[in-house]
Protein backbone atom coordinates (compact mmCIF):
# COMPACT_ATOMS: atom_id res chain seq x y z
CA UNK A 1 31.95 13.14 3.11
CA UNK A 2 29.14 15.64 3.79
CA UNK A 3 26.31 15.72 1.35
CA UNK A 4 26.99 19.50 0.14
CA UNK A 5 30.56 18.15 -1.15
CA UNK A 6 28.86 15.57 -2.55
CA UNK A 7 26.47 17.18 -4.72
CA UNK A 8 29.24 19.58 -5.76
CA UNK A 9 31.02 16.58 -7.34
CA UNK A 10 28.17 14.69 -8.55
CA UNK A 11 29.32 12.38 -11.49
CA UNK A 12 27.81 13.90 -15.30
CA UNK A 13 24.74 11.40 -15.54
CA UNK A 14 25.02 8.03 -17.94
CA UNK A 15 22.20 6.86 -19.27
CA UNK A 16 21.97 3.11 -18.87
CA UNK A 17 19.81 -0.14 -18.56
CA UNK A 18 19.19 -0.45 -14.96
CA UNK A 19 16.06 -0.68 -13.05
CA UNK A 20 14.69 2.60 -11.52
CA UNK A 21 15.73 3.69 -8.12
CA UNK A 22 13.52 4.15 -4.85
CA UNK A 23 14.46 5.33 -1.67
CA UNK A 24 12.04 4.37 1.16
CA UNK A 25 12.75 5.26 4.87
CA UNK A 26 11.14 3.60 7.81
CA UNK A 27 10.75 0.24 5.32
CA UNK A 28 10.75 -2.06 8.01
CA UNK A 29 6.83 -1.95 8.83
CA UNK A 30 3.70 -0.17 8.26
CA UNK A 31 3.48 2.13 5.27
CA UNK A 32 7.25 2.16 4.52
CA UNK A 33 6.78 -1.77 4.83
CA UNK A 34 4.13 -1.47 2.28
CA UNK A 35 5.46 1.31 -0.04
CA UNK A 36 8.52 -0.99 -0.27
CA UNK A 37 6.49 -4.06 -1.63
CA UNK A 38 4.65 -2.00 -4.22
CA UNK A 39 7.56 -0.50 -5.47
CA UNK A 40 9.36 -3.86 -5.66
CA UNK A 41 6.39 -5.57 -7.30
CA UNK A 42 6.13 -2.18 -9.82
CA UNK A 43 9.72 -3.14 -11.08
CA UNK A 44 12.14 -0.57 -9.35
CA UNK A 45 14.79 -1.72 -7.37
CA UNK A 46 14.78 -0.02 -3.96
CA UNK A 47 17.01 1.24 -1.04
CA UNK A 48 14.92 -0.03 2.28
CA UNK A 49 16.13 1.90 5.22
CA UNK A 50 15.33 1.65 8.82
CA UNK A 51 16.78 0.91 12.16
CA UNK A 52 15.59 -2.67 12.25
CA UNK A 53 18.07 -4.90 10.89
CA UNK A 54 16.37 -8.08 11.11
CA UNK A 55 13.32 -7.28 9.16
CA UNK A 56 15.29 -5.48 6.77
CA UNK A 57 16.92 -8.20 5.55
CA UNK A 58 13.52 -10.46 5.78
CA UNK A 59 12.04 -7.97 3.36
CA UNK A 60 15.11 -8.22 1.21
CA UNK A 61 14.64 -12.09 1.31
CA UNK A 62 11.50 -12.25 0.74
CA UNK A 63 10.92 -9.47 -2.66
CA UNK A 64 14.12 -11.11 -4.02
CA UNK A 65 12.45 -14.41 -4.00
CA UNK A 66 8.91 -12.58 -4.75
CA UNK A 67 9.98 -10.19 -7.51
CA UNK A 68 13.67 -10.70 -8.05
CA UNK A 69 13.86 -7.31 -6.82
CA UNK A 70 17.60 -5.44 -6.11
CA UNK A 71 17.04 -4.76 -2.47
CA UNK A 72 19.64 -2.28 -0.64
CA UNK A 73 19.66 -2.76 3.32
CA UNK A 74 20.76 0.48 5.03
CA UNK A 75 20.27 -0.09 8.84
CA UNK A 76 20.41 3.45 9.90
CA UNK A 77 18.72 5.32 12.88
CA UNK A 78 17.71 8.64 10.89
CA UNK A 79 17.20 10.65 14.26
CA UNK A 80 21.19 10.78 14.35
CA UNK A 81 22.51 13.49 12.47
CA UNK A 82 24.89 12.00 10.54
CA UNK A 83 23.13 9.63 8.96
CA UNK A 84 22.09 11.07 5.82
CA UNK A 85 25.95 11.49 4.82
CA UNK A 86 26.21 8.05 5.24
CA UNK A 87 23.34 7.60 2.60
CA UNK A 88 25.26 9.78 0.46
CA UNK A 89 28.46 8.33 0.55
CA UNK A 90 26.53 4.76 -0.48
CA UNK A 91 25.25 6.45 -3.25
CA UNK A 92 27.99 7.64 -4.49
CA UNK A 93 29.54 4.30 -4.03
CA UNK A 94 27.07 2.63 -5.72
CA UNK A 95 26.86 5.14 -8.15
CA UNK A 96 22.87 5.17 -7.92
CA UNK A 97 20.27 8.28 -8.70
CA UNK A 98 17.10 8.02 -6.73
CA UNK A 99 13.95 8.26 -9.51
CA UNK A 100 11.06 7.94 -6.08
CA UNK A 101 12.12 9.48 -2.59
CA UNK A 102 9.51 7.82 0.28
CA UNK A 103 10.29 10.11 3.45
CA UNK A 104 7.85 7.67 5.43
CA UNK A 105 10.27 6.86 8.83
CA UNK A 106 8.57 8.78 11.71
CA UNK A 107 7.05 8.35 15.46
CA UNK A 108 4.77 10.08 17.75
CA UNK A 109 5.32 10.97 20.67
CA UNK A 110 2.11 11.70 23.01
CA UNK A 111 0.64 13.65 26.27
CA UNK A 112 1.59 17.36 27.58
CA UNK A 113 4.16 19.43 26.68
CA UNK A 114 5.19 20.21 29.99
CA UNK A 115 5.46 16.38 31.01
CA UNK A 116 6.66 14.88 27.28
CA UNK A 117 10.34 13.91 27.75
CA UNK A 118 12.37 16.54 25.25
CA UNK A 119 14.98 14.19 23.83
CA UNK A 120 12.72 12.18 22.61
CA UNK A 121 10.69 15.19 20.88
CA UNK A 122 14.26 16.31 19.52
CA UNK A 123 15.06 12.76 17.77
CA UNK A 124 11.31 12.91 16.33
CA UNK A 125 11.85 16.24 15.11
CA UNK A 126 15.52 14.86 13.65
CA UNK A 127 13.92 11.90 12.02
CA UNK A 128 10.62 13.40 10.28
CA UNK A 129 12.04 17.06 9.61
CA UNK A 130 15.59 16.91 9.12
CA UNK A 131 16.13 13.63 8.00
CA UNK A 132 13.27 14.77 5.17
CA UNK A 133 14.98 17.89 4.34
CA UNK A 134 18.07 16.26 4.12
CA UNK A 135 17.42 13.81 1.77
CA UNK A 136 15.05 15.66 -0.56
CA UNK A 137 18.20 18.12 -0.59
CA UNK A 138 20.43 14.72 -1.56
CA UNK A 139 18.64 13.68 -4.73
CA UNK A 140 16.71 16.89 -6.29
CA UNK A 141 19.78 18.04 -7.92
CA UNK A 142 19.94 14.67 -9.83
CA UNK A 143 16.37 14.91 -10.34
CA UNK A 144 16.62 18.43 -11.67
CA UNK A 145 19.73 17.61 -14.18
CA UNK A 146 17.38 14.39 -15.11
CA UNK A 147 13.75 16.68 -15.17
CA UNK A 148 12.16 13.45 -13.67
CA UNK A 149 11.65 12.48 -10.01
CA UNK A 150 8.90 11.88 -7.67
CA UNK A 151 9.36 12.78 -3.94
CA UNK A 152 6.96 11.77 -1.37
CA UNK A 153 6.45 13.13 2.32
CA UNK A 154 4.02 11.06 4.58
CA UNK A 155 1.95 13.56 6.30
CA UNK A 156 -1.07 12.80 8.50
CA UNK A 157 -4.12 14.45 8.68
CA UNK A 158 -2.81 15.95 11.90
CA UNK A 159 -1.29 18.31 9.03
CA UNK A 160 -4.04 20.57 8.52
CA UNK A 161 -5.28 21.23 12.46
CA UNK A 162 -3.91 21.94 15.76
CA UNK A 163 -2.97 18.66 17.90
CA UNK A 164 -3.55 19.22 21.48
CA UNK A 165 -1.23 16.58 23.58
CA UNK A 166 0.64 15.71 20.23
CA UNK A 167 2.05 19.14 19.93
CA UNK A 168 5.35 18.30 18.04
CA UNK A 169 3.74 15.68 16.64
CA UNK A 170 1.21 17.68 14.64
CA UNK A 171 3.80 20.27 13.78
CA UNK A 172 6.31 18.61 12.67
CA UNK A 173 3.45 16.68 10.13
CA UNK A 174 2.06 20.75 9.46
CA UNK A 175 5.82 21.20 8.36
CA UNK A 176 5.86 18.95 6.10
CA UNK A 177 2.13 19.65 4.16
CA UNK A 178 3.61 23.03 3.85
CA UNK A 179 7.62 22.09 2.64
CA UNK A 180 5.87 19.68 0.07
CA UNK A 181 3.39 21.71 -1.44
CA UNK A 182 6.03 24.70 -1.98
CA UNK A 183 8.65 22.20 -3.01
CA UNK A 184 6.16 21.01 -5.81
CA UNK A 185 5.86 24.39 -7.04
CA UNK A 186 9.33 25.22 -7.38
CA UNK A 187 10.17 21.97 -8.85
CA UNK A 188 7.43 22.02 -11.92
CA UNK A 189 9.68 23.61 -14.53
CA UNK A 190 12.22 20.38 -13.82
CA UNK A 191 8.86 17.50 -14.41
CA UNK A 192 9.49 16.57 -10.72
CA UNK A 193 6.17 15.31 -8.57
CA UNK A 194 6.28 15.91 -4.89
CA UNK A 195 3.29 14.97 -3.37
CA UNK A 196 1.78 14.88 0.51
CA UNK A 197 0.19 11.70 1.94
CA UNK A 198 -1.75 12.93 4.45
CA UNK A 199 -3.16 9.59 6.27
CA UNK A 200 -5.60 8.69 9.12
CA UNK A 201 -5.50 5.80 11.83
CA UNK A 202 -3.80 3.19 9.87
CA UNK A 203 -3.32 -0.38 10.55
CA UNK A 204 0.07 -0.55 11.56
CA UNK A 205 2.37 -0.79 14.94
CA UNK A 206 2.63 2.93 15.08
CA UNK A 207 -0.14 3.45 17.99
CA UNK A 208 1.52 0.59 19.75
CA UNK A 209 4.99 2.06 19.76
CA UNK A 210 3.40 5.50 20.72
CA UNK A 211 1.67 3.85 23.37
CA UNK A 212 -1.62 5.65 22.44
CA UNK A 213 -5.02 4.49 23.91
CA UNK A 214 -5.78 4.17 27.12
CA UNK A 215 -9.06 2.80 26.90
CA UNK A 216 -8.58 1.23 23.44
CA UNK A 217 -5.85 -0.76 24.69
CA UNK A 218 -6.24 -4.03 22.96
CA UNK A 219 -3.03 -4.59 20.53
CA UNK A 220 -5.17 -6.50 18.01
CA UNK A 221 -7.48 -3.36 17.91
CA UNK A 222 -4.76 -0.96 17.37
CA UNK A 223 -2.93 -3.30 14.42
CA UNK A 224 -6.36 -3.73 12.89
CA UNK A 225 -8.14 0.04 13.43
CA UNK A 226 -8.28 2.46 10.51
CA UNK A 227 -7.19 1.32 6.33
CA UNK A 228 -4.61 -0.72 5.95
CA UNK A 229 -0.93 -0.16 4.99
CA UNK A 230 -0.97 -1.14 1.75
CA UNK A 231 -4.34 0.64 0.82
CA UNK A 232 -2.55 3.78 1.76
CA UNK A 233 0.83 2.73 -0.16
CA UNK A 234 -1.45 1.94 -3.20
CA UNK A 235 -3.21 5.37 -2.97
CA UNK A 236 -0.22 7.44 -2.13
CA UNK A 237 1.71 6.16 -5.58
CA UNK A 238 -1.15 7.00 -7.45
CA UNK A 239 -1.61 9.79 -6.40
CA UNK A 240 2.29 10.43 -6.81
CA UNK A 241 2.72 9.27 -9.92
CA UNK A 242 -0.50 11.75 -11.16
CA UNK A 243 1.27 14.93 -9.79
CA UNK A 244 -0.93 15.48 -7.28
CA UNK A 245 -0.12 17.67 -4.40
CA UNK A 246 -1.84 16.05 -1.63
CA UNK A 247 -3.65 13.05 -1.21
CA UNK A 248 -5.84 12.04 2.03
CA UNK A 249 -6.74 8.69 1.81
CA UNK A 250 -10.52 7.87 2.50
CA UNK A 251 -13.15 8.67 2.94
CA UNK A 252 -13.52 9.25 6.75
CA UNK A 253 -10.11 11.18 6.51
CA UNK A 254 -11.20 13.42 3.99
CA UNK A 255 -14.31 14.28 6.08
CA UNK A 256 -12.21 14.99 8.83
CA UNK A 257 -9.61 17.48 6.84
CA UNK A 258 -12.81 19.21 5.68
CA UNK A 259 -13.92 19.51 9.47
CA UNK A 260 -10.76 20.43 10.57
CA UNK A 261 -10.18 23.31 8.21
CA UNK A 262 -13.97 24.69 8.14
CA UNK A 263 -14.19 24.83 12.21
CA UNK A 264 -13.14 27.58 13.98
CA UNK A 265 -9.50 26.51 15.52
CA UNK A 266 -10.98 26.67 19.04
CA UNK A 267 -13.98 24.76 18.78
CA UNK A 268 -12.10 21.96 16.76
CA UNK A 269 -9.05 21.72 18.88
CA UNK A 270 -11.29 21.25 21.64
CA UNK A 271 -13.90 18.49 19.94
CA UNK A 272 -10.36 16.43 19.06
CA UNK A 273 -9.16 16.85 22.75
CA UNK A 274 -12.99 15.50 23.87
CA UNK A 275 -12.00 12.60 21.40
CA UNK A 276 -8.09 11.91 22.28
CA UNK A 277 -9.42 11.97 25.96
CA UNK A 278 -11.50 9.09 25.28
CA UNK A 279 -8.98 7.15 23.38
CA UNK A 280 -6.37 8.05 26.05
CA UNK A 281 -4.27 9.90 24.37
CA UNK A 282 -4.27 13.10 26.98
CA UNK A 283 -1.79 11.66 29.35
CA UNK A 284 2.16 10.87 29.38
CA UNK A 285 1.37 7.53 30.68
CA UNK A 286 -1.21 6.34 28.77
């Protein structure tokens, strides 16, 4: 079932006893990994979904023993389009309403335009842009009906400023800054937060799946580099759960965003190419 027929036959809302819903994509590691725990530990019972089966079920093992947390797997590939419906028909199954949408799941992909492989650019424009769109277009109606919900897109500070040799990259992360921050605005009359994390270099596996850093190569350095996953969760739900539109977690990031959007375009896409050069970032086969 598609989700438009879906939401034209959503069920009249029943107000019962049962533990707040979160959806979080990419759950198996990083800051989905993290936003997954906090959620868990802050009492709602959550729908972890990413393509890694295995560690989806050792997260579900391991809150259910932690915080006798209700843990959904979904092992879904959100670059393929019809994955979404298949969230949709397990809600409907279930008969669960989302309260917290987490579009975290996302990868980079890194070096030239004219040498980047295009599939791959297509799936990462499938899994951080449509996927996103697709599930925010899933549960607002709920929220709407409800006048509650809290929807949260993981930017990067790549949002705010060009990203030479991480072209689709930085725009698909400029996409969503911009879908956020007009989707909170139309949603305020229905009490629904939608707020933009906008993080730096964080200490997760993302550089190492990218491949980035050529001459920062070490594994350890690129796990450890930048604020750690669960600092970022922590900050992102506050900031959530406040209303607030955007949120850049520290300190160093916010400098940057303030650098980024002061400079002239030219002179700062320039500076970050200088820098991405050094951390190897400039070439296909980095």
């Amino acid at each position: 079932m598609k989700i438009s027929e879906i939401i034209k036959s959503k069920p009249k809302i029943i107000e019962t006893e049962k533990k707040p819903i979160a959806l979080v994509t990419g759950a198996s590691s990083g800051i989905g990994y993290s936003f997954t725990c906090l959620l868990a530990s802050k009492g709602y019972d959550v729908i972890a979904i990413a393509r890694d089966h295995q560690r989806l079920y050792e997260l579900e093992n391991k809150l259910l023993t932690k915080f006798n947390a209700k843990i959904y797997v979904l092992p879904l590939d959100l670059s393929i389009n019809n994955s979404v419906d298949k969230i949709a028909e397990f809600l409907k199954k279930e008969n669960l309403m989302v309260d917290v949408l987490i579009n975290n799941a996302g990868f980079g992909v890194h070096g030239a335009f004219h040498e980047t492989e295009l599939q791959k650019e297509l799936n990462m424009v499938n899994l951080q842009i449509q996927s996103t769109l697709s599930l925010t277009k899933l549960v607002l109606p709920y929220m709407q009906e409800r006048r509650s919900g809290f929807i949260l897109n993981v930017g990067s500070v790549y949002s705010f400023s060009p990203v030479p040799f991480q072209s689709v990259y930085g725009g698909c992360k400029s996409f969503l800054l911009s879908f956020g921050t007009s989707l909170a605005h139309e949603n305020k009359k229905y009490k629904i937060n939608v707020t933009t994390l906008c993080p730096g270099i964080t200490q997760t596996e993302f550089r190492i799946r990218s491949n980035i850093g050529k001459n920062i190569n070490s594994i350890k350095h690129k796990k450890t580099s930048g604020m750690s996953a669960d600092l970022v969760a922590e900050q992102g739900y506050k900031a959530l759960m406040r209303g607030d539109l955007i949120c850049i977690p520290g300190l160093t990031n916010r400098i940057f965003v303030q650098i980024a959007t002061h400079l002239p375009t030219s002179l700062f896409s320039s500076a970050l190419t200088l820098v991405n050069s050094f951390r190897g970032v400039n070439s296909k086969n980095s």
